[in-house]
C-alpha atoms as a PDB file:
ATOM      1  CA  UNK A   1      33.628  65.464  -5.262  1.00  0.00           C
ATOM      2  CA  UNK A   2      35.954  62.366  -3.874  1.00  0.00           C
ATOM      3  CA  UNK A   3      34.163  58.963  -4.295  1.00  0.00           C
ATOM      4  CA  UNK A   4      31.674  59.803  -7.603  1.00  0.00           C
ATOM      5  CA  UNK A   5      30.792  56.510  -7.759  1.00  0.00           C
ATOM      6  CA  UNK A   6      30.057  55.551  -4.107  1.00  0.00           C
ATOM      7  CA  UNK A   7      26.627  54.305  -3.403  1.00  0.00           C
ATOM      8  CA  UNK A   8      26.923  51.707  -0.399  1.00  0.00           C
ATOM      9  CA  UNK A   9      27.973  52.538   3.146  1.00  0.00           C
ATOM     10  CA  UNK A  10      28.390  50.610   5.737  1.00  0.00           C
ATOM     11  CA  UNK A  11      28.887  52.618   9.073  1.00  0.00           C
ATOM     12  CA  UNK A  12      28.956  49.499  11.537  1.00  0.00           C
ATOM     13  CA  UNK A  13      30.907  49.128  15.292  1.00  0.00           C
ATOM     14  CA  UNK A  14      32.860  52.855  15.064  1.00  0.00           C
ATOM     15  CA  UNK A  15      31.767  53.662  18.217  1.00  0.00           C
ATOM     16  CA  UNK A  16      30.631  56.940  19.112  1.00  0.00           C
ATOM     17  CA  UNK A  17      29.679  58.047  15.654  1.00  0.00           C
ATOM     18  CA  UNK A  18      28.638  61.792  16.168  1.00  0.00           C
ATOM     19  CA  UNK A  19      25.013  61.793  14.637  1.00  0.00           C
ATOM     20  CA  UNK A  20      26.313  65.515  12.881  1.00  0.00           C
ATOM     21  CA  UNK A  21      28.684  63.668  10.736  1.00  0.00           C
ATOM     22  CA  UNK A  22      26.433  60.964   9.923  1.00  0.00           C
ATOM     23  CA  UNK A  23      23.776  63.859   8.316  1.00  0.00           C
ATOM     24  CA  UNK A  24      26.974  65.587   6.677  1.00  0.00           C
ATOM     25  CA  UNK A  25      27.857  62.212   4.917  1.00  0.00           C
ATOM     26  CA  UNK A  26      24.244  61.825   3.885  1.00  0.00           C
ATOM     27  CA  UNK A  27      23.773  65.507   2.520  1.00  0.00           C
ATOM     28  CA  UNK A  28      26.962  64.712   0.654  1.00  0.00           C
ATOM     29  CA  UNK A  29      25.727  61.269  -1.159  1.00  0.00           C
ATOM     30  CA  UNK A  30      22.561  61.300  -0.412  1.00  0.00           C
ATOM     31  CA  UNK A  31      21.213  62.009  -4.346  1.00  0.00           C
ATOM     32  CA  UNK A  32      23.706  58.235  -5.297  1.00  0.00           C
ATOM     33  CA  UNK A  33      23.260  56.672  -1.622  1.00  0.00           C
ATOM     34  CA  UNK A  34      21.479  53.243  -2.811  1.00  0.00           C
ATOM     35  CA  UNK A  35      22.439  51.078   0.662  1.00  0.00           C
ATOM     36  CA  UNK A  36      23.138  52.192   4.114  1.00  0.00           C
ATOM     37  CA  UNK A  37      24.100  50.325   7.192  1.00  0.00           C
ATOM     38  CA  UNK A  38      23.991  51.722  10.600  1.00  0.00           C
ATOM     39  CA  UNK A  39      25.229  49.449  13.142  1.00  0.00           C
ATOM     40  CA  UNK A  40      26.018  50.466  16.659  1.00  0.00           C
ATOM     41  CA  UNK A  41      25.533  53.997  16.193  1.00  0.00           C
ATOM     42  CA  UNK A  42      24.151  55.322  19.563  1.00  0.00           C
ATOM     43  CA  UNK A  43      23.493  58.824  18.729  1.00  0.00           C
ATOM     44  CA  UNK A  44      21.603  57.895  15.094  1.00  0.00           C
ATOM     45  CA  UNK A  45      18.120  59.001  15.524  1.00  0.00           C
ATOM     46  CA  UNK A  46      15.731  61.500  13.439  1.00  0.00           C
ATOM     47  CA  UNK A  47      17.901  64.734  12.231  1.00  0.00           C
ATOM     48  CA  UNK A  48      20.095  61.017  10.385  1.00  0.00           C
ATOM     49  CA  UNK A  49      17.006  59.602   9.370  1.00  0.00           C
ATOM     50  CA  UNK A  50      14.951  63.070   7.955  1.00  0.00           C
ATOM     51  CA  UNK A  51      18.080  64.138   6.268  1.00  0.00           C
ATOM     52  CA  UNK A  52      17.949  60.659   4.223  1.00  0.00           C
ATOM     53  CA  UNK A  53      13.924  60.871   3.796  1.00  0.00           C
ATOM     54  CA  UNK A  54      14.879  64.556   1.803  1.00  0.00           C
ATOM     55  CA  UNK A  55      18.284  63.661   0.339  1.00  0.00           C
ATOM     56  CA  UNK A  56      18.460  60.193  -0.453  1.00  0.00           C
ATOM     57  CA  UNK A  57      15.689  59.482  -2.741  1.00  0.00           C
ATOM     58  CA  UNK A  58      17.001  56.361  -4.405  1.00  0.00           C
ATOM     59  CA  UNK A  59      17.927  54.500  -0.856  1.00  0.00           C
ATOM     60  CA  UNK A  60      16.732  50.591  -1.497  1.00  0.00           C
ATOM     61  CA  UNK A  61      18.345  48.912   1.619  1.00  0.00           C
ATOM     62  CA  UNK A  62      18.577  50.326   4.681  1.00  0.00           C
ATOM     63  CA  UNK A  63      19.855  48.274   7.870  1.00  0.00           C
ATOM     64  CA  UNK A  64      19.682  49.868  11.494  1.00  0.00           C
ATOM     65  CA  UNK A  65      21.252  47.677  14.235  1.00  0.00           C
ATOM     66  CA  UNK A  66      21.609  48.055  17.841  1.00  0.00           C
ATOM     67  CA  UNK A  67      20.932  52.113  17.548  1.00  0.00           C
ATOM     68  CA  UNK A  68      19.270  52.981  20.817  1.00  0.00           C
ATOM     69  CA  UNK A  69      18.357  56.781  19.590  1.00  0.00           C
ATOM     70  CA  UNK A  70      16.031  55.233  16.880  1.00  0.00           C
ATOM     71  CA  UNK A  71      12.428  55.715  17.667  1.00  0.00           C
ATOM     72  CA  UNK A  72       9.545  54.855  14.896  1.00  0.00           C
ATOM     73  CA  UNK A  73       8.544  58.232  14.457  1.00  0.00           C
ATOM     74  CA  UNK A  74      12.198  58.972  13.074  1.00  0.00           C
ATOM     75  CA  UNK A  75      11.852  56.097  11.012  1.00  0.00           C
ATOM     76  CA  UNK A  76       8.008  57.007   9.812  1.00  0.00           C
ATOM     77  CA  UNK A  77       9.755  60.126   7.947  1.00  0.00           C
ATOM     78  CA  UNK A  78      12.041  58.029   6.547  1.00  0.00           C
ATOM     79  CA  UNK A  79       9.553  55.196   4.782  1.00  0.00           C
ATOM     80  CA  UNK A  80       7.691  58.742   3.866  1.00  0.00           C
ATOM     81  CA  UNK A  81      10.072  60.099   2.217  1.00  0.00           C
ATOM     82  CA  UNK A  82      12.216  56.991   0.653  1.00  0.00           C
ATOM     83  CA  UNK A  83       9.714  55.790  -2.199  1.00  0.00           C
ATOM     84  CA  UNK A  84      12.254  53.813  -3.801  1.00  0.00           C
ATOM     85  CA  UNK A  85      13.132  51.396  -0.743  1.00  0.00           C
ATOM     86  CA  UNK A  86      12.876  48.113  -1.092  1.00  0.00           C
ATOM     87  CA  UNK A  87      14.740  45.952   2.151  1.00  0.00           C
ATOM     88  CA  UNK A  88      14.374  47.666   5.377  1.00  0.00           C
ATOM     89  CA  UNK A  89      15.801  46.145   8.132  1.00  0.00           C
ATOM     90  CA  UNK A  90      15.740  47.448  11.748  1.00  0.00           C
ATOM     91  CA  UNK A  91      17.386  45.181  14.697  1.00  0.00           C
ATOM     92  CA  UNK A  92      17.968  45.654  18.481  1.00  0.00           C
ATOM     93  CA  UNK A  93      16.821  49.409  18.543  1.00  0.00           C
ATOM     94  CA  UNK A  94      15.106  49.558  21.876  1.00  0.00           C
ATOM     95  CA  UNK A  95      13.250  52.632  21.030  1.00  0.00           C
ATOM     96  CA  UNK A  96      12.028  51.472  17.523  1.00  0.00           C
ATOM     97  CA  UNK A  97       8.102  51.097  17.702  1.00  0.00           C
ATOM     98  CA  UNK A  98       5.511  50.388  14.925  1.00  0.00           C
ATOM     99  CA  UNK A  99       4.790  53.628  14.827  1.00  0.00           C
ATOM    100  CA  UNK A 100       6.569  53.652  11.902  1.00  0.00           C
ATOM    101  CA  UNK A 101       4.249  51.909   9.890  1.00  0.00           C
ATOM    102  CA  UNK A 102       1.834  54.554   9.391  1.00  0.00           C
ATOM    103  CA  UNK A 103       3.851  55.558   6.213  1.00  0.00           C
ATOM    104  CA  UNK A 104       1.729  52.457   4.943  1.00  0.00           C
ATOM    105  CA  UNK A 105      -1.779  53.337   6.202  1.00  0.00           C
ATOM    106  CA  UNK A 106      -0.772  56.749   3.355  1.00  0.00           C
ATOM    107  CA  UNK A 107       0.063  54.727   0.131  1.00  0.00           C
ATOM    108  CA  UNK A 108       2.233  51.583  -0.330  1.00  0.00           C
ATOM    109  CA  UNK A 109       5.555  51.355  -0.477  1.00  0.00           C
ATOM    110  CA  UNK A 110       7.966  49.282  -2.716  1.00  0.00           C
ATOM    111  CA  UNK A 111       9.283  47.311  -0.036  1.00  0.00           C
ATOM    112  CA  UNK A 112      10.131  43.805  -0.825  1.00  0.00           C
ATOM    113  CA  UNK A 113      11.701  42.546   2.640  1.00  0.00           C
ATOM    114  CA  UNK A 114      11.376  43.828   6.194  1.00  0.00           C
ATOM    115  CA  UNK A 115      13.068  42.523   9.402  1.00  0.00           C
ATOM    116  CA  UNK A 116      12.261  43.567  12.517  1.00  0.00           C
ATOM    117  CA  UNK A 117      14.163  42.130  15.128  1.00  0.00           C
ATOM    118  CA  UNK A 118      14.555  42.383  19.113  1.00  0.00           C
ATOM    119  CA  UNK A 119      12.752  45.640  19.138  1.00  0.00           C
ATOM    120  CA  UNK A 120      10.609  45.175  22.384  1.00  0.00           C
ATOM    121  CA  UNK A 121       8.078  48.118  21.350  1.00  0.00           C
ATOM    122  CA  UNK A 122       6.759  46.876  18.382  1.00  0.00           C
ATOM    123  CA  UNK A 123       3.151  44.836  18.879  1.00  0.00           C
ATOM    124  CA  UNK A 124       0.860  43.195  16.268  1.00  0.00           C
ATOM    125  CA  UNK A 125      -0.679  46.337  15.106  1.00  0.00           C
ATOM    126  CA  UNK A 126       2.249  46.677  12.389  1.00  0.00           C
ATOM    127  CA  UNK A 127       1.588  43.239  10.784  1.00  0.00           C
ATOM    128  CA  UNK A 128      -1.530  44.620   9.797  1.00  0.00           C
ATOM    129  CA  UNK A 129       0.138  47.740   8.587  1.00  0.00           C
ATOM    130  CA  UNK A 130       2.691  45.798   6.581  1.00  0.00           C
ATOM    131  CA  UNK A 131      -0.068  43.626   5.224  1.00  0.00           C
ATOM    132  CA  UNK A 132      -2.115  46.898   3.971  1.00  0.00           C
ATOM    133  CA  UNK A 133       0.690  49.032   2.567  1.00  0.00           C
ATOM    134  CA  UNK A 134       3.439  46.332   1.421  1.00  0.00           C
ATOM    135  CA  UNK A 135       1.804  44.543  -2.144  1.00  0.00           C
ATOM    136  CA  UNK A 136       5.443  43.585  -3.415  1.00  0.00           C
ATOM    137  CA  UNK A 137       6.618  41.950  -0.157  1.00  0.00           C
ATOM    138  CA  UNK A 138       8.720  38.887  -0.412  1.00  0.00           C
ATOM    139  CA  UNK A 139       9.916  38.439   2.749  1.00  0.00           C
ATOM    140  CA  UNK A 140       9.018  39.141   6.309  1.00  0.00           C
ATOM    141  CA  UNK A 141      11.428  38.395   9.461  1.00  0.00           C
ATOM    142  CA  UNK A 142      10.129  38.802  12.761  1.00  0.00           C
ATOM    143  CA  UNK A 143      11.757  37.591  15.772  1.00  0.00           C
ATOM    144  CA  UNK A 144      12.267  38.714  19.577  1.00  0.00           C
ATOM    145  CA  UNK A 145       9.055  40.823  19.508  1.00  0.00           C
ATOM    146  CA  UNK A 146       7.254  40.464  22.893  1.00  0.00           C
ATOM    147  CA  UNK A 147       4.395  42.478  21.794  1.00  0.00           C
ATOM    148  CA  UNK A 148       3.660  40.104  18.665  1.00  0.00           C
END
């Protein structure tokens, strides 16, 4: 295996990223993956993210910017699946809704920081989803929510 000791990515501004390579990557590291940035990755969206929820079981930081594709149901999996994450950022993802915060309503999560950022569907109904399944929470960024 190149790269034995890899364990951050940052896949930001490629352009068209195919989202078959992005899973292949993640297969390949997803056991060591601890951080992964997706910026600007139009065709990211829930084969990416339910590959990481089954492969990538020691993913703390996860940042998702400006990836249309991403819808919360993708990223419910995800928080499912990831036990050990701890910063979750998702910003500009049009699609994104709080949907994905039903991981919570299940059992709590680890998660120390969450930013949710210009991601029109989201309403108030996650706040009280954070609230309920985020005891070690630090830090909370919301901003350009219309919903909220």
């Amino acid at each position: 295996d190149h790269c034995p000791d890899l364990r951050n990515v940052s896949l930001s501004g490629l352009g068209p990223v195919r989202e078959p390579d992005i899973v292949k990557l993640c297969r390949r590291l997803g056991p060591r993956l601890c951080h992964l940035g997706l910026g600007m990755c139009d065709n990211v969206g829930y084969p990416t993210l339910n590959i990481l929820a089954r492969c990538a079981k020691h993913l703390s930081y996860l940042l998702v910017t400006g990836c249309p594709g991403l819808t919360g149901n993708a990223l419910h999996v995800l928080l499912a699946g990831c036990s050990e994450l701890q910063e979750l950022h998702i910003v500009d993802c049009v699609n994104a809704s709080d949907t994905l915060f039903r991981a919570f309503m299940d059992r709590k999560t680890r998660l120390r920081v969450v930013e949710i950022r210009g991601c029109p569907k989201f309403s108030d109904v996650c706040l009280q989803d954070v609230a309920r399944g985020c005891p070690s929470l630090r830090s909370l960024h919301l901003d350009s929510l219309p919903l909220v």
